[in-house]
Protein backbone atom coordinates (compact mmCIF):
# COMPACT_ATOMS: atom_id res chain seq x y z
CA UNK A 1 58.68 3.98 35.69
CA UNK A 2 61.38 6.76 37.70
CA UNK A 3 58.92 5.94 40.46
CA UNK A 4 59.30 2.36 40.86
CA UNK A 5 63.29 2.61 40.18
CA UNK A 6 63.28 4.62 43.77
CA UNK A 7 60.53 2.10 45.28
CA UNK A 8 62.98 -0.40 44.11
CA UNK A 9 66.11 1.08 45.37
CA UNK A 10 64.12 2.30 48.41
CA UNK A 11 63.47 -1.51 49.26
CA UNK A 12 66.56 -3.32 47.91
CA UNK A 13 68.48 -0.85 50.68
CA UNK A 14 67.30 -2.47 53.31
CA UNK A 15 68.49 -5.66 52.65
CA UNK A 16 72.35 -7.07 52.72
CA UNK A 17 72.78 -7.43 48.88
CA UNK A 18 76.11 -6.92 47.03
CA UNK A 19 75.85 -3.02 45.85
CA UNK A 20 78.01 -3.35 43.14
CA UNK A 21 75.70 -5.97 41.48
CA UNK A 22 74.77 -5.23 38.02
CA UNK A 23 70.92 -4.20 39.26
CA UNK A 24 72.10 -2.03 42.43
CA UNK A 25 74.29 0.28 39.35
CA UNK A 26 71.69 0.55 37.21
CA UNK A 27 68.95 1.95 40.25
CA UNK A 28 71.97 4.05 41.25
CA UNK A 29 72.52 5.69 37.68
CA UNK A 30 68.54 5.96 37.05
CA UNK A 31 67.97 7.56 39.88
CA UNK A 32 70.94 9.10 41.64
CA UNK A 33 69.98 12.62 39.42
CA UNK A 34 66.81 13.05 41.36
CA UNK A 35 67.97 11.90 44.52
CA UNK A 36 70.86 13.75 45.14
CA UNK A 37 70.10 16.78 45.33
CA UNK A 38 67.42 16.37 47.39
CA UNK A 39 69.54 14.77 49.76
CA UNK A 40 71.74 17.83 50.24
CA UNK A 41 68.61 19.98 50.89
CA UNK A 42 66.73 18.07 53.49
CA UNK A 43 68.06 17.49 56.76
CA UNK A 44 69.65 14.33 58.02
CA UNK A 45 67.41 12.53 60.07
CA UNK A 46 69.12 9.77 61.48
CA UNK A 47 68.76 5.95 59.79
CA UNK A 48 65.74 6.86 57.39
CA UNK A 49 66.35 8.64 54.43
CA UNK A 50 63.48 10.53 53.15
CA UNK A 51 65.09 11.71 49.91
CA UNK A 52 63.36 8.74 48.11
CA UNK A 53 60.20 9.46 48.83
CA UNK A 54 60.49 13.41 48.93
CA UNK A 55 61.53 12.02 44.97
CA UNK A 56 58.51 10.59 44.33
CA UNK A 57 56.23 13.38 45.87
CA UNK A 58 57.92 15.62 43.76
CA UNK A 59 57.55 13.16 40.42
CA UNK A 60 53.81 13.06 41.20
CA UNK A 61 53.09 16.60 41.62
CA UNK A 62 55.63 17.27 38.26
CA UNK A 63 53.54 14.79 36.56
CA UNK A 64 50.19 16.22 37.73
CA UNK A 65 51.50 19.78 36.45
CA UNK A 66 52.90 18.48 33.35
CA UNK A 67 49.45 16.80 32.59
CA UNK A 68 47.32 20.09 33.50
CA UNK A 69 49.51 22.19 31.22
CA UNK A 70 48.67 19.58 28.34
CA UNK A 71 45.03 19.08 28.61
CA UNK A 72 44.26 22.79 29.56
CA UNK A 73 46.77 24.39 26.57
C-alpha cells in the first residue's frame, strides 16, 4: 500500500494540480518519512527525482527480508 502512495505521488507530480489539495497532504504525510531521507543521501540529478523509486526498491527488498526472516524462523 506505501508503494502505491509513492507511485501515486510519483505520478500526480507531474501534473499542474493544486498541492495543497486534501489528496496531495495526505501522499505528502504517508510518505514524506521514507522519502526524505533518501533525498538528502542521493545526489541531485537535475529534473528527475529518483528518491521515489530508490523508496520503493528499498520497500521491496525490506519486504522480501522481512518475509525470509518469517518463513525461515
Amino acid at each position: 500500500m506505501l508503494t502505491w502512495a509513492i507511485v501515486a505521488r510519483s505520478l500526480l507530480s507531474w501534473f499542474p494540480i493544486d498541492q495543497s489539495s486534501p489528496l496531495f497532504q495526505m501522499l505528502y504525510r504517508v510518505t514524506d518519512p521514507i522519502i526524505d531521507p533518501i533525498r538528502r543521501v542521493m545526489p541531485n540529478t537535475g529534473m528527475i527525482d529518483l528518491s521515489p523509486m530508490a523508496a520503493i526498491l528499498m520497500l521491496i527488498v525490506m519486504t522480501q527480508l522481512v518475509s525470509n526472516l518469517v518463513v525461515y524462523n
